[in-house]
PDB file of N, CA and C in Angstrom:
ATOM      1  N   UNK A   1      30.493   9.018 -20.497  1.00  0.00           N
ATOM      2  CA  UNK A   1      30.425   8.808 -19.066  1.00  0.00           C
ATOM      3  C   UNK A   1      29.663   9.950 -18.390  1.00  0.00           C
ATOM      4  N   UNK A   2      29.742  11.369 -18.694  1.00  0.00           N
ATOM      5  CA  UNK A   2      29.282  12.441 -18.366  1.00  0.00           C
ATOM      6  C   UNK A   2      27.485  12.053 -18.446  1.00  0.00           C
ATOM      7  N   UNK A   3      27.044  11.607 -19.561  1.00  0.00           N
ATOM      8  CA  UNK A   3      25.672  11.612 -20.046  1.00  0.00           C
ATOM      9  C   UNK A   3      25.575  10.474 -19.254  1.00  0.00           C
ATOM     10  N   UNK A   4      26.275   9.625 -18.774  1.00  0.00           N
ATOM     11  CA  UNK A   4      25.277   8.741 -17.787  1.00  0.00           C
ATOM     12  C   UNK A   4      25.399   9.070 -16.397  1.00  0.00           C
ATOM     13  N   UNK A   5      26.142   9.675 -16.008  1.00  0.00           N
ATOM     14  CA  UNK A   5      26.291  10.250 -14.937  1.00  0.00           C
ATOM     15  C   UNK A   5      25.004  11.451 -14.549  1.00  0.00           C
ATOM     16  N   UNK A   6      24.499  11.963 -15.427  1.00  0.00           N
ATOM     17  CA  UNK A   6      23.485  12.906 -15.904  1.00  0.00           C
ATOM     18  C   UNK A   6      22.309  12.350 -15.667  1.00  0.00           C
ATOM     19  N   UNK A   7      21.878  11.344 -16.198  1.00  0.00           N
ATOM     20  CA  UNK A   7      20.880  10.487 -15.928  1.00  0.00           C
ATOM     21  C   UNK A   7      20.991   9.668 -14.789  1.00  0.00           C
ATOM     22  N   UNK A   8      21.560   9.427 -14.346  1.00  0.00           N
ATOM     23  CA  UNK A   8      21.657   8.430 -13.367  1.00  0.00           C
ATOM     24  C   UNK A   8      21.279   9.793 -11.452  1.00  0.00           C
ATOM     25  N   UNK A   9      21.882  10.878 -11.802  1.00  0.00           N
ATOM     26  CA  UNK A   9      21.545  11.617 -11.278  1.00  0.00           C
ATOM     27  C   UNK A   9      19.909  12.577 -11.396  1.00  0.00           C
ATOM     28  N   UNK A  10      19.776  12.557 -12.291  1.00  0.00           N
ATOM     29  CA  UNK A  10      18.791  13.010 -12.600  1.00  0.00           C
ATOM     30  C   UNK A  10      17.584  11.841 -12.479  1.00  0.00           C
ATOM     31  N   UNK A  11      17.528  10.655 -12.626  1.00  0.00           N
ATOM     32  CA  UNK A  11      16.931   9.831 -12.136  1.00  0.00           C
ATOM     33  C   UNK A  11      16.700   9.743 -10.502  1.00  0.00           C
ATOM     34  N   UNK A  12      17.942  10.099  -9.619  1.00  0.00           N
ATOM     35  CA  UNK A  12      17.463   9.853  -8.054  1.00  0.00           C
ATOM     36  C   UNK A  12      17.135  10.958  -7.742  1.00  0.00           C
ATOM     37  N   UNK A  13      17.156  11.929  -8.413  1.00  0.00           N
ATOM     38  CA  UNK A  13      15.995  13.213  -8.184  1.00  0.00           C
ATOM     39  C   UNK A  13      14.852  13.395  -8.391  1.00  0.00           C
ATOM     40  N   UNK A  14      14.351  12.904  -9.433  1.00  0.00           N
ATOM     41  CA  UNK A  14      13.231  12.247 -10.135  1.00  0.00           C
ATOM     42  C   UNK A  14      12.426  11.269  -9.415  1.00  0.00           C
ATOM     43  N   UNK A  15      13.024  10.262  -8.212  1.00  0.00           N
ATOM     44  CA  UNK A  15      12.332   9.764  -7.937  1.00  0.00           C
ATOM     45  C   UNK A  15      11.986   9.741  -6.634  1.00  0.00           C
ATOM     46  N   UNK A  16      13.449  10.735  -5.780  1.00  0.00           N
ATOM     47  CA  UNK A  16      12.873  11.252  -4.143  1.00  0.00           C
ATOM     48  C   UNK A  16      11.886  12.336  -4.678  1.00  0.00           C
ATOM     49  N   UNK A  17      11.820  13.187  -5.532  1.00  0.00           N
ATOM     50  CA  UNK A  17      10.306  14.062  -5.978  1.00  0.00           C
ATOM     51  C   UNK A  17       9.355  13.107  -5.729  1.00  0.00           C
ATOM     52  N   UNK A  18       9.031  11.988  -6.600  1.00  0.00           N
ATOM     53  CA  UNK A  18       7.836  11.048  -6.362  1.00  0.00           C
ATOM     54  C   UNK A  18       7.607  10.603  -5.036  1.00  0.00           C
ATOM     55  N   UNK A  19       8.011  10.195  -4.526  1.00  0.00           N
ATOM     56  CA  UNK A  19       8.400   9.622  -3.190  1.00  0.00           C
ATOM     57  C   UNK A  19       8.002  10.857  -1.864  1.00  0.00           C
ATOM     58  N   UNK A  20       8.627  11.852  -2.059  1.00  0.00           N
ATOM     59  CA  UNK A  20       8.109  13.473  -1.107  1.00  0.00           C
ATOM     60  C   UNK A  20       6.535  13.360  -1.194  1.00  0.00           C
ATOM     61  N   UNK A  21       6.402  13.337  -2.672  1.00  0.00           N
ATOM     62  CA  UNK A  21       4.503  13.911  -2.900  1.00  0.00           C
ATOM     63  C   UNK A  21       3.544  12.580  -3.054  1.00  0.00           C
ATOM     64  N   UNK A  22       4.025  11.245  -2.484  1.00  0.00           N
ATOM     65  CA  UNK A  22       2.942  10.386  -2.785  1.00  0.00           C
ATOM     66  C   UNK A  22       2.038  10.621  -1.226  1.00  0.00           C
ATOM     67  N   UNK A  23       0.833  10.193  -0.936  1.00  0.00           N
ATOM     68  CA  UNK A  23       0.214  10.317   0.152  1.00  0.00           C
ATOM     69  C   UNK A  23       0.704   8.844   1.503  1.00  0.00           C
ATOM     70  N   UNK A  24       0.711   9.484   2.819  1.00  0.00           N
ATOM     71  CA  UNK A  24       0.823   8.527   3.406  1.00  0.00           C
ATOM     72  C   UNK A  24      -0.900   8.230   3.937  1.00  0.00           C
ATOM     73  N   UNK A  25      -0.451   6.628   4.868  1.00  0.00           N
ATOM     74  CA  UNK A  25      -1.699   6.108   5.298  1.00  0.00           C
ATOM     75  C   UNK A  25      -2.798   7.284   5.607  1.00  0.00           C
ATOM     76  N   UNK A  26      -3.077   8.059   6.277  1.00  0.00           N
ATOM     77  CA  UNK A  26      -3.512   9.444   6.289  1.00  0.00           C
ATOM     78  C   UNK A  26      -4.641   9.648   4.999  1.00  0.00           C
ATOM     79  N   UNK A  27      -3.415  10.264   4.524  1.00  0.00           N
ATOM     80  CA  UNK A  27      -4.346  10.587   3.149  1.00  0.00           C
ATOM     81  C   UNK A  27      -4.954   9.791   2.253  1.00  0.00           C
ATOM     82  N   UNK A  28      -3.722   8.652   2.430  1.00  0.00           N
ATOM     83  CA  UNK A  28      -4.769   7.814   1.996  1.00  0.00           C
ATOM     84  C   UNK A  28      -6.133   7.008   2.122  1.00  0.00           C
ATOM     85  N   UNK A  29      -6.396   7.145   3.497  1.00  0.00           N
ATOM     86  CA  UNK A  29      -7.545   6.872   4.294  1.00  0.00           C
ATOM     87  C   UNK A  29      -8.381   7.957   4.159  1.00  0.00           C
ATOM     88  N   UNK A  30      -8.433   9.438   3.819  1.00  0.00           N
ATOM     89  CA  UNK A  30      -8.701   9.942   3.074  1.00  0.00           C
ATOM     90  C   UNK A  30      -9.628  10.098   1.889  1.00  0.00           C
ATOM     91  N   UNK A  31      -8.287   9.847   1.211  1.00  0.00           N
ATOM     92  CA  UNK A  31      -8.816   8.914  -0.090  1.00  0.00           C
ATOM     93  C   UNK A  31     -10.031   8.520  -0.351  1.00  0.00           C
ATOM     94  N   UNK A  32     -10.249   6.836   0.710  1.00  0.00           N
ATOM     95  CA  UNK A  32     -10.915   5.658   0.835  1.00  0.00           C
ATOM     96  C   UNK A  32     -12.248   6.642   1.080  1.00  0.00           C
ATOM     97  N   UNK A  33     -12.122   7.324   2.605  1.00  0.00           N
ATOM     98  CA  UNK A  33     -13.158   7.805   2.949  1.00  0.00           C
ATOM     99  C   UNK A  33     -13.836   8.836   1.791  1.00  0.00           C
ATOM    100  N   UNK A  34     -13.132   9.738   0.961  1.00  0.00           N
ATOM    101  CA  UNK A  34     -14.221  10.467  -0.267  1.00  0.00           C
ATOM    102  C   UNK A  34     -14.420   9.373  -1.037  1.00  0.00           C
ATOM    103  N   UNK A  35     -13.651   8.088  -1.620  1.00  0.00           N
ATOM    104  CA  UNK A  35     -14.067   7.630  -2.829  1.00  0.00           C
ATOM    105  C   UNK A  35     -14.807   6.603  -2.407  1.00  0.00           C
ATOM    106  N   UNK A  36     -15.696   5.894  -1.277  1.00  0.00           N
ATOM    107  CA  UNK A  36     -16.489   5.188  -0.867  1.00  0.00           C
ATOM    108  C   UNK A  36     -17.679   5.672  -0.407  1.00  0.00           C
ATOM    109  N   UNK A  37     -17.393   6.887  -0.600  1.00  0.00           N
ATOM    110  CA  UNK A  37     -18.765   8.011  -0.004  1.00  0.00           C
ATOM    111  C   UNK A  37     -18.911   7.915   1.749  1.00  0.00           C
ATOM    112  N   UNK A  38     -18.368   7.352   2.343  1.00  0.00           N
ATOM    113  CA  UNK A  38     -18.273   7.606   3.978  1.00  0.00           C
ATOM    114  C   UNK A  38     -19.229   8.594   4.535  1.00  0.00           C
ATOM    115  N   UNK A  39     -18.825   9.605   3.848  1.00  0.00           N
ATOM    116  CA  UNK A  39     -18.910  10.988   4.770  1.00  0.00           C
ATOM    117  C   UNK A  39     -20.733  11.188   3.933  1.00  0.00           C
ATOM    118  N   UNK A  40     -21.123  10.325   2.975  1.00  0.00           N
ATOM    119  CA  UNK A  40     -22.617  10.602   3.157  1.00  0.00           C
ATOM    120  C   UNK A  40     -23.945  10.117   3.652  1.00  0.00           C
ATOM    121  N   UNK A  41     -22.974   9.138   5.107  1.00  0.00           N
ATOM    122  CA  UNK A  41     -23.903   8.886   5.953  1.00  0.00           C
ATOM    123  C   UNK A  41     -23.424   9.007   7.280  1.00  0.00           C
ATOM    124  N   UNK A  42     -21.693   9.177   7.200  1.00  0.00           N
ATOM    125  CA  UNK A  42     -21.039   9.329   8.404  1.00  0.00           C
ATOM    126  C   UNK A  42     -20.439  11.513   8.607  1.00  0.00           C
ATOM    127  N   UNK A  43     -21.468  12.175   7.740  1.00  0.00           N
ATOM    128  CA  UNK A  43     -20.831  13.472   7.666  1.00  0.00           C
ATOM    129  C   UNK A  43     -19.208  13.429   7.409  1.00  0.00           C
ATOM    130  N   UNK A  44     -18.862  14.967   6.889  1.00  0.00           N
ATOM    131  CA  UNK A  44     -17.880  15.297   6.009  1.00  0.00           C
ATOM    132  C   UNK A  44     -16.487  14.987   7.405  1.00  0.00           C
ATOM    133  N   UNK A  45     -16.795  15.052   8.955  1.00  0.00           N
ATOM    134  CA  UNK A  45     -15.870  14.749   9.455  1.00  0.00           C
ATOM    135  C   UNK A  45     -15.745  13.357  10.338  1.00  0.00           C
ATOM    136  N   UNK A  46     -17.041  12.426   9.706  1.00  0.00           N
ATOM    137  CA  UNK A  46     -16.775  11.456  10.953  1.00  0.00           C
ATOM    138  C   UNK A  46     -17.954  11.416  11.698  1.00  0.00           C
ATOM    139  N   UNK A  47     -18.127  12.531  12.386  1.00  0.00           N
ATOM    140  CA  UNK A  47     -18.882  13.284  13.426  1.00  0.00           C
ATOM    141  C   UNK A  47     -20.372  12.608  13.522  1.00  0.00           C
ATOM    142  N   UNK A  48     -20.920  12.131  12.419  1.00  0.00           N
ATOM    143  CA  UNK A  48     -22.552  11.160  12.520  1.00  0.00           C
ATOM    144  C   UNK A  48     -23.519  12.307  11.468  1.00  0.00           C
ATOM    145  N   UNK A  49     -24.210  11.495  11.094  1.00  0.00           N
ATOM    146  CA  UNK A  49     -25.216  12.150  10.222  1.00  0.00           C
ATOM    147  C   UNK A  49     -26.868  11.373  10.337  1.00  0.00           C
ATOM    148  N   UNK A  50     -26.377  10.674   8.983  1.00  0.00           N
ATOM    149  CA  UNK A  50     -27.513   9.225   8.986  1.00  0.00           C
ATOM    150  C   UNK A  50     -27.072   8.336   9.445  1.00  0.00           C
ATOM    151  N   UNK A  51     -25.598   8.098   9.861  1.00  0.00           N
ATOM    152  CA  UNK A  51     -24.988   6.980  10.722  1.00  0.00           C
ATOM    153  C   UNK A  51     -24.327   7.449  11.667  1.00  0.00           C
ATOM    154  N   UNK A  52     -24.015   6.724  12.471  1.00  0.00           N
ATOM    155  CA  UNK A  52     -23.451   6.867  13.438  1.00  0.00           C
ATOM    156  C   UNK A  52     -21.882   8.072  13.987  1.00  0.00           C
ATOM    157  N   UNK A  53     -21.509   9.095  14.671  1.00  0.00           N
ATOM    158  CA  UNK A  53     -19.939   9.639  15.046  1.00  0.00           C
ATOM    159  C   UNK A  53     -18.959   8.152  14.695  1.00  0.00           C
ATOM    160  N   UNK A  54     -18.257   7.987  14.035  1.00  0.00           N
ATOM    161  CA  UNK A  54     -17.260   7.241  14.221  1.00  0.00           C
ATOM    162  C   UNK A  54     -15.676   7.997  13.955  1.00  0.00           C
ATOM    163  N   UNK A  55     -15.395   8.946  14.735  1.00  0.00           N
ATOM    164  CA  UNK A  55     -14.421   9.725  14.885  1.00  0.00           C
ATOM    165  C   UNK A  55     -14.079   8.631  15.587  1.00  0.00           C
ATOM    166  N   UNK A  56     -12.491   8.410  15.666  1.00  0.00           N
ATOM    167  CA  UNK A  56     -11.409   7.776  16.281  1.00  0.00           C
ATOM    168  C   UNK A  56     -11.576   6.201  16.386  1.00  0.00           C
ATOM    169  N   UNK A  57     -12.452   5.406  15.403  1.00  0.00           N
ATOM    170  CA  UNK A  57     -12.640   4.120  15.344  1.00  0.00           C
ATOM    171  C   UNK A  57     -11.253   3.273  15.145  1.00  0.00           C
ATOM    172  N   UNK A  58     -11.405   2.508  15.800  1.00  0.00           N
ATOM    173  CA  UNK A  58     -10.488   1.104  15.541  1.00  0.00           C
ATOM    174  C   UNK A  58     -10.172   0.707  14.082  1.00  0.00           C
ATOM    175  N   UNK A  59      -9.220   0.370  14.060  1.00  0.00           N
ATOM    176  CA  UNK A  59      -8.925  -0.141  12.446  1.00  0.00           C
ATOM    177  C   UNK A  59      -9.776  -1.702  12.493  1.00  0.00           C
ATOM    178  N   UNK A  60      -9.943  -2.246  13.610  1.00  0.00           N
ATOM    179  CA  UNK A  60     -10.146  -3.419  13.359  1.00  0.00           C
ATOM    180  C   UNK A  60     -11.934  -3.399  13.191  1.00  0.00           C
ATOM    181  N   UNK A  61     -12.958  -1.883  13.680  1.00  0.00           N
ATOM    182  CA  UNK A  61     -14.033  -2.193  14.112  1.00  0.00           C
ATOM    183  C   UNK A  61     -14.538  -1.093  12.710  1.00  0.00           C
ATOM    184  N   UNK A  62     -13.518  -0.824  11.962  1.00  0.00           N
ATOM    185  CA  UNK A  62     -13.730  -0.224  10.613  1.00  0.00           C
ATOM    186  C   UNK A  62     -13.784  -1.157   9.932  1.00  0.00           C
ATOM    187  N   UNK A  63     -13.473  -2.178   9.638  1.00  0.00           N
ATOM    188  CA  UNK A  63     -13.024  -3.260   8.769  1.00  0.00           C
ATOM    189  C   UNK A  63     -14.310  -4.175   9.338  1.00  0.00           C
ATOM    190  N   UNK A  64     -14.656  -4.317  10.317  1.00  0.00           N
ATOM    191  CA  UNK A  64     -15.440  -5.468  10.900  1.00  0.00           C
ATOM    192  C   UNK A  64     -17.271  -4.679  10.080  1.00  0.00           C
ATOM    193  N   UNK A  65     -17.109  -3.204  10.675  1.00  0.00           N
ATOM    194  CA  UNK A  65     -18.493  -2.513  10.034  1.00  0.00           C
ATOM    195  C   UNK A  65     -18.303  -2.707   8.507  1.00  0.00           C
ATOM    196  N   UNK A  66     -17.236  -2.527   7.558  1.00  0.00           N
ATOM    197  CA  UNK A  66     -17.057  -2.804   6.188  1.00  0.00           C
ATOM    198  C   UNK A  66     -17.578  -3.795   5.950  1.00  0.00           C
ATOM    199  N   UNK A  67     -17.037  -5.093   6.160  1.00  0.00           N
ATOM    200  CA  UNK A  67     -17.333  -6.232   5.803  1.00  0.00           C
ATOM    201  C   UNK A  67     -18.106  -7.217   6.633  1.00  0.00           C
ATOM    202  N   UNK A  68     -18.949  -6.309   7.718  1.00  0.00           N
ATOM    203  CA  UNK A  68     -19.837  -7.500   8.529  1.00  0.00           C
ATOM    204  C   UNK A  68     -21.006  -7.710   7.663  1.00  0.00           C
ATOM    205  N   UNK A  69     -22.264  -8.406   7.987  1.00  0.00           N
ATOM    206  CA  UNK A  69     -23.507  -8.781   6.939  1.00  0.00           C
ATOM    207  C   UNK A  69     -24.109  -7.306   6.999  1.00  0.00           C
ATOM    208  N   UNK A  70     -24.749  -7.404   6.195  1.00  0.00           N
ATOM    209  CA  UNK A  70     -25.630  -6.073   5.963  1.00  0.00           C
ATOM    210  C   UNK A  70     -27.015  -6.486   6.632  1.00  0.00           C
ATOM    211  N   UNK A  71     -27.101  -5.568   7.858  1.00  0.00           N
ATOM    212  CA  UNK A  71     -28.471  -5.293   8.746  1.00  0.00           C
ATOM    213  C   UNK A  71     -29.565  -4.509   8.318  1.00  0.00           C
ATOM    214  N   UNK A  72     -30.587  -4.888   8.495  1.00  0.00           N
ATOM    215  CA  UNK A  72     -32.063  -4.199   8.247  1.00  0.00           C
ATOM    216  C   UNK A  72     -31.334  -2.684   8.822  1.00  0.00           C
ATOM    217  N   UNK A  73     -31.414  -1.728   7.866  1.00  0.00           N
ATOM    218  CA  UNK A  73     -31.048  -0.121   8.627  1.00  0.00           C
ATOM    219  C   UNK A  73     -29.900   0.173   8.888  1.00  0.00           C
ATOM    220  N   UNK A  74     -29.011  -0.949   8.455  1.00  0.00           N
ATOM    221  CA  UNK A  74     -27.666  -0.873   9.244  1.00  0.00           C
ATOM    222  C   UNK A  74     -26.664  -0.381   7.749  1.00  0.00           C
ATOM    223  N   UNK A  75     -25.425  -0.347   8.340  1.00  0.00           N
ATOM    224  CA  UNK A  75     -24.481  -0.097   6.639  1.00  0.00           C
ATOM    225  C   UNK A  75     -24.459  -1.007   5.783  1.00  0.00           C
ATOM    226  N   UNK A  76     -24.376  -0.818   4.753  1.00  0.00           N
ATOM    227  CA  UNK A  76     -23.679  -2.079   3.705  1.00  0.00           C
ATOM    228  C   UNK A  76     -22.549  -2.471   3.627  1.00  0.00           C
ATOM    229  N   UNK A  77     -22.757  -3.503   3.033  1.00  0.00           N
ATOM    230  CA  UNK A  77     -21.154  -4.377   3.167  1.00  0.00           C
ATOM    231  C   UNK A  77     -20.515  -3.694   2.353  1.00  0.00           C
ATOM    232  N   UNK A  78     -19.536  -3.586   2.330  1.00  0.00           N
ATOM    233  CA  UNK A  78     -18.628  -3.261   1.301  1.00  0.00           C
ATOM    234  C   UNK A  78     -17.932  -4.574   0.476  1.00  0.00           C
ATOM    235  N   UNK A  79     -18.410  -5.513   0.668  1.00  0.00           N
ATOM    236  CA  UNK A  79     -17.902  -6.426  -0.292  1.00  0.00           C
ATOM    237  C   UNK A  79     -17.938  -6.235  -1.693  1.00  0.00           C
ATOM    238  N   UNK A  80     -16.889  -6.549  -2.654  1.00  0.00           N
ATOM    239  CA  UNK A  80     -17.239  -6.677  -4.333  1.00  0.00           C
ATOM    240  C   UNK A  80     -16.898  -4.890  -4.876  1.00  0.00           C
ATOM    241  N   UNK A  81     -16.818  -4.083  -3.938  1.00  0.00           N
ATOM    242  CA  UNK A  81     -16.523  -2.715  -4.079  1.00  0.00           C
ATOM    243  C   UNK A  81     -15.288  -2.080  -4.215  1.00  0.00           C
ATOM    244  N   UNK A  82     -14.402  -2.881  -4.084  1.00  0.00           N
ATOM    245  CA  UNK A  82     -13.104  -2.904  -4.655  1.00  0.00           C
ATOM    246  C   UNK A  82     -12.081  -2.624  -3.410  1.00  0.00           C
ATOM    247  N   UNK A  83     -12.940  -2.233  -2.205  1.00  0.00           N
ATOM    248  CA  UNK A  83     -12.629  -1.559  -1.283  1.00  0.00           C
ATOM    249  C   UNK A  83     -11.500  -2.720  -0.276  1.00  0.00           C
ATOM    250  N   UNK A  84     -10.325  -2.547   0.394  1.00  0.00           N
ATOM    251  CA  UNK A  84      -9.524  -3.353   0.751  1.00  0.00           C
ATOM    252  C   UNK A  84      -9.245  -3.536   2.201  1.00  0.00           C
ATOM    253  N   UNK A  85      -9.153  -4.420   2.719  1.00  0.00           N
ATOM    254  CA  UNK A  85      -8.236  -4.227   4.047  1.00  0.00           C
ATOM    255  C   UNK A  85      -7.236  -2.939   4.223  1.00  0.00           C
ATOM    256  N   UNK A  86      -6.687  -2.876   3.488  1.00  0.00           N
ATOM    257  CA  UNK A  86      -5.962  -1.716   3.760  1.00  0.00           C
ATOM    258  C   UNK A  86      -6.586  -0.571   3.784  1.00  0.00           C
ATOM    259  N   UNK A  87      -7.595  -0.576   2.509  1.00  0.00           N
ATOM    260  CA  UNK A  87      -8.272   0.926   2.846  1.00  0.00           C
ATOM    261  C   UNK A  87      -8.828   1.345   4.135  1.00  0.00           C
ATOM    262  N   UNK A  88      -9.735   0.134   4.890  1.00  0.00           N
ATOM    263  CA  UNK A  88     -10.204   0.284   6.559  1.00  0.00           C
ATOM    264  C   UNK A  88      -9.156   0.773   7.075  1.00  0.00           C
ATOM    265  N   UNK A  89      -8.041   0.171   7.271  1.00  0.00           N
ATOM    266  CA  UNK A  89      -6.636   0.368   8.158  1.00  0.00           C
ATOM    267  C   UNK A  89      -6.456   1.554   7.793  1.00  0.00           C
ATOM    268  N   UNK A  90      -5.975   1.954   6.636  1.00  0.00           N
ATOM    269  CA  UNK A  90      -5.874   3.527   6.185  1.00  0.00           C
ATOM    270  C   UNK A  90      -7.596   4.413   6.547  1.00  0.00           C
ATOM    271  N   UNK A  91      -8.324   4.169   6.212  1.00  0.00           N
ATOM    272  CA  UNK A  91      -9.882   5.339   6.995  1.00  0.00           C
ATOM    273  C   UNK A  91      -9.397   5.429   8.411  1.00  0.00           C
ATOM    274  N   UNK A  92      -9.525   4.062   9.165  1.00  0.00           N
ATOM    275  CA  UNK A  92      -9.237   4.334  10.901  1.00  0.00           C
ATOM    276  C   UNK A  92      -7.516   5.082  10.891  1.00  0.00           C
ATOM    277  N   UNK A  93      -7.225   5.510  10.035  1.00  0.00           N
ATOM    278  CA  UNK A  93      -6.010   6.299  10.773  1.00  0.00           C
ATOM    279  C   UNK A  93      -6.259   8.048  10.310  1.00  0.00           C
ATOM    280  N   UNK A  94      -7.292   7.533   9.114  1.00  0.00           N
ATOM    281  CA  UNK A  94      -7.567   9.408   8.629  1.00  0.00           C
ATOM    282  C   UNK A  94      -8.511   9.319   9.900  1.00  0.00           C
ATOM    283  N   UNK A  95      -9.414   8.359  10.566  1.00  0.00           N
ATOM    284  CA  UNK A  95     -10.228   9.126  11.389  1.00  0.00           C
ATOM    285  C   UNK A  95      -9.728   9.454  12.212  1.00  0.00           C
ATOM    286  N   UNK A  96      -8.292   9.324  13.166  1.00  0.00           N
ATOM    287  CA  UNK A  96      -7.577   9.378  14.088  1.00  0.00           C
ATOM    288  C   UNK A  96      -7.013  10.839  13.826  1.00  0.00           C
ATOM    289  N   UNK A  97      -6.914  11.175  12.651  1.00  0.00           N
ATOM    290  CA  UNK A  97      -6.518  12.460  11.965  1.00  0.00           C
ATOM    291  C   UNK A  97      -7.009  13.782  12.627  1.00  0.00           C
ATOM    292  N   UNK A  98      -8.619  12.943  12.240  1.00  0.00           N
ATOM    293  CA  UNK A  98      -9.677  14.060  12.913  1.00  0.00           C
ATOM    294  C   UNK A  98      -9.685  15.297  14.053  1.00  0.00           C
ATOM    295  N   UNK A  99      -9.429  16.664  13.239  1.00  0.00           N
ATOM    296  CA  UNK A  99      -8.964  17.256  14.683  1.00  0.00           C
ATOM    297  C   UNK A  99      -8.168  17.976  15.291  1.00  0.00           C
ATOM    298  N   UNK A 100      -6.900  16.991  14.248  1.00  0.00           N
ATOM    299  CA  UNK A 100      -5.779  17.294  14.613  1.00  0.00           C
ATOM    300  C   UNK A 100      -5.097  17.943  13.189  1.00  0.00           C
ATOM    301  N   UNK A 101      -3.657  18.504  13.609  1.00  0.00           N
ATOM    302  CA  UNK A 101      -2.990  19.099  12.391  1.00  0.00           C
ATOM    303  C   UNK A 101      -2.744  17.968  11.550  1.00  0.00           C
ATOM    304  N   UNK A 102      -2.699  17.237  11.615  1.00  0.00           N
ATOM    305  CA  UNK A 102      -2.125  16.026  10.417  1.00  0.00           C
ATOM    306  C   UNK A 102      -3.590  16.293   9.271  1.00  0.00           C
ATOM    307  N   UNK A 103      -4.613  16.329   9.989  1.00  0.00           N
ATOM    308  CA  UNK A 103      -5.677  16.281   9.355  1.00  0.00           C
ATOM    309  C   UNK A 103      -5.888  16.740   7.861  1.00  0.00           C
ATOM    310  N   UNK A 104      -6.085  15.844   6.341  1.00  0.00           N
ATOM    311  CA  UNK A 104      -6.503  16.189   5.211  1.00  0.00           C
ATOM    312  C   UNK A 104      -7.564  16.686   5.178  1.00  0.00           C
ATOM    313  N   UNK A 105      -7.726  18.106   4.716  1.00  0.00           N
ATOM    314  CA  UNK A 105      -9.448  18.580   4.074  1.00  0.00           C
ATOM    315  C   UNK A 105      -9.507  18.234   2.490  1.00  0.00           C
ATOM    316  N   UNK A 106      -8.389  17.757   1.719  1.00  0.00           N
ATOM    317  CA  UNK A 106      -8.463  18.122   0.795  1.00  0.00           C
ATOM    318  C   UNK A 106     -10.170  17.527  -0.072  1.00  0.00           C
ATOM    319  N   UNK A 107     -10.488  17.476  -0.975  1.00  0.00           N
ATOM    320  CA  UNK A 107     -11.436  16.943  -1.391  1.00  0.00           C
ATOM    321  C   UNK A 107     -11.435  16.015  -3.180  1.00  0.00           C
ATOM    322  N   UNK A 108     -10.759  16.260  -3.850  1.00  0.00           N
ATOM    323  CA  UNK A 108     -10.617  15.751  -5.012  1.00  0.00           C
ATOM    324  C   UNK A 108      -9.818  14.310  -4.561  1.00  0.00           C
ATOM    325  N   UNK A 109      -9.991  12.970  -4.278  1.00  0.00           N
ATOM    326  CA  UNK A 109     -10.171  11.672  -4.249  1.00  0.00           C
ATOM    327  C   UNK A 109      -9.246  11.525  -5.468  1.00  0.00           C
ATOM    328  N   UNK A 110      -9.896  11.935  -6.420  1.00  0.00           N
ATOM    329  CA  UNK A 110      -9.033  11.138  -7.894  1.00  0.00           C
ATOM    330  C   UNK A 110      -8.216  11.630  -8.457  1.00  0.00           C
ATOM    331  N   UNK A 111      -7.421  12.955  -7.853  1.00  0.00           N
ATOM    332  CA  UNK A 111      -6.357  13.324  -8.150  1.00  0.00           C
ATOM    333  C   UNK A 111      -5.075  12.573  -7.730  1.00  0.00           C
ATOM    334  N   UNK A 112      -3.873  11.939  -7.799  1.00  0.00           N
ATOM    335  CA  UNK A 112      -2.709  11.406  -7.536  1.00  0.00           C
ATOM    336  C   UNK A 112      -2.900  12.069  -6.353  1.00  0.00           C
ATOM    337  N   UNK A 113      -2.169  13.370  -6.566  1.00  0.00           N
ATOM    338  CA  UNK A 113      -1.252  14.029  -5.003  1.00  0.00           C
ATOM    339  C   UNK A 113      -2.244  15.057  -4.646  1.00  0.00           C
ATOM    340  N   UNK A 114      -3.398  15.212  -3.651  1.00  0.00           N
ATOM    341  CA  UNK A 114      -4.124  16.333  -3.863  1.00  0.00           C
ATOM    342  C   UNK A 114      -3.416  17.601  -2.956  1.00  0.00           C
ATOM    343  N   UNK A 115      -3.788  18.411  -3.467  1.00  0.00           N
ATOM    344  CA  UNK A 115      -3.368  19.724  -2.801  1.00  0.00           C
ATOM    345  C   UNK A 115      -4.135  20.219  -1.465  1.00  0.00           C
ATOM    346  N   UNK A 116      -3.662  20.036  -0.054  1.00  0.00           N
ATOM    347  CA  UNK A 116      -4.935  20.613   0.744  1.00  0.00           C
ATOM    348  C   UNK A 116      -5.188  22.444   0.450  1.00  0.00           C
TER     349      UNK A 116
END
């Protein structure tokens, strides 16, 4: 009884740890934004480069630029790129980030939990 008591405890410790260090929408928008390359036409904060400032965009007008047709000069679709509804919803809330203390710098994308 002791040894399952052991595990059974040691299991809900085990898994509020996981749970503390997974990323919220934030980071995970984040995420989206290093592993889609964003920031190498929208600069490293949003701010405009070869495309346009889209600091503090709409979730809905992130998703609409993702997946609208692809324009002479304009962005590409992101269709077929694995890229999701959710990821837009999650970018427009890292861009909302922008700025502010919530804000991720971190930079490694393909790490699980990155460290800022």
């Amino acid at each position: 009884m002791r040894t399952i008591s052991f595990y059974v405890a040691f299991g809900m410790i085990a898994s509020s740890l996981g749970s503390a260090h997974a990323l919220d929408a934030v980071g995970e928008g984040r995420r989206a934004w290093l592993r889609f390359n964003c920031y190498g036409c929208h600069g490293g904060n949003g701010a405009g480069g070869m495309g346009p400032n889209i600091q503090h965009t709409e979730a809905g007008d992130v998703s609409s630029a993702m997946w609208g047709d692809a324009r002479e000069g304009g962005m590409r679709s992101f269709a077929g790129t694995g890229a999701t509804l959710q990821d837009a919803s999650n970018i427009a809330k890292y861009l909302a980030s922008i700025g502010t203390a919530r804000e991720p710098k971190w930079l490694q994308w393909w790490v699980p939990v990155p460290h800022k």
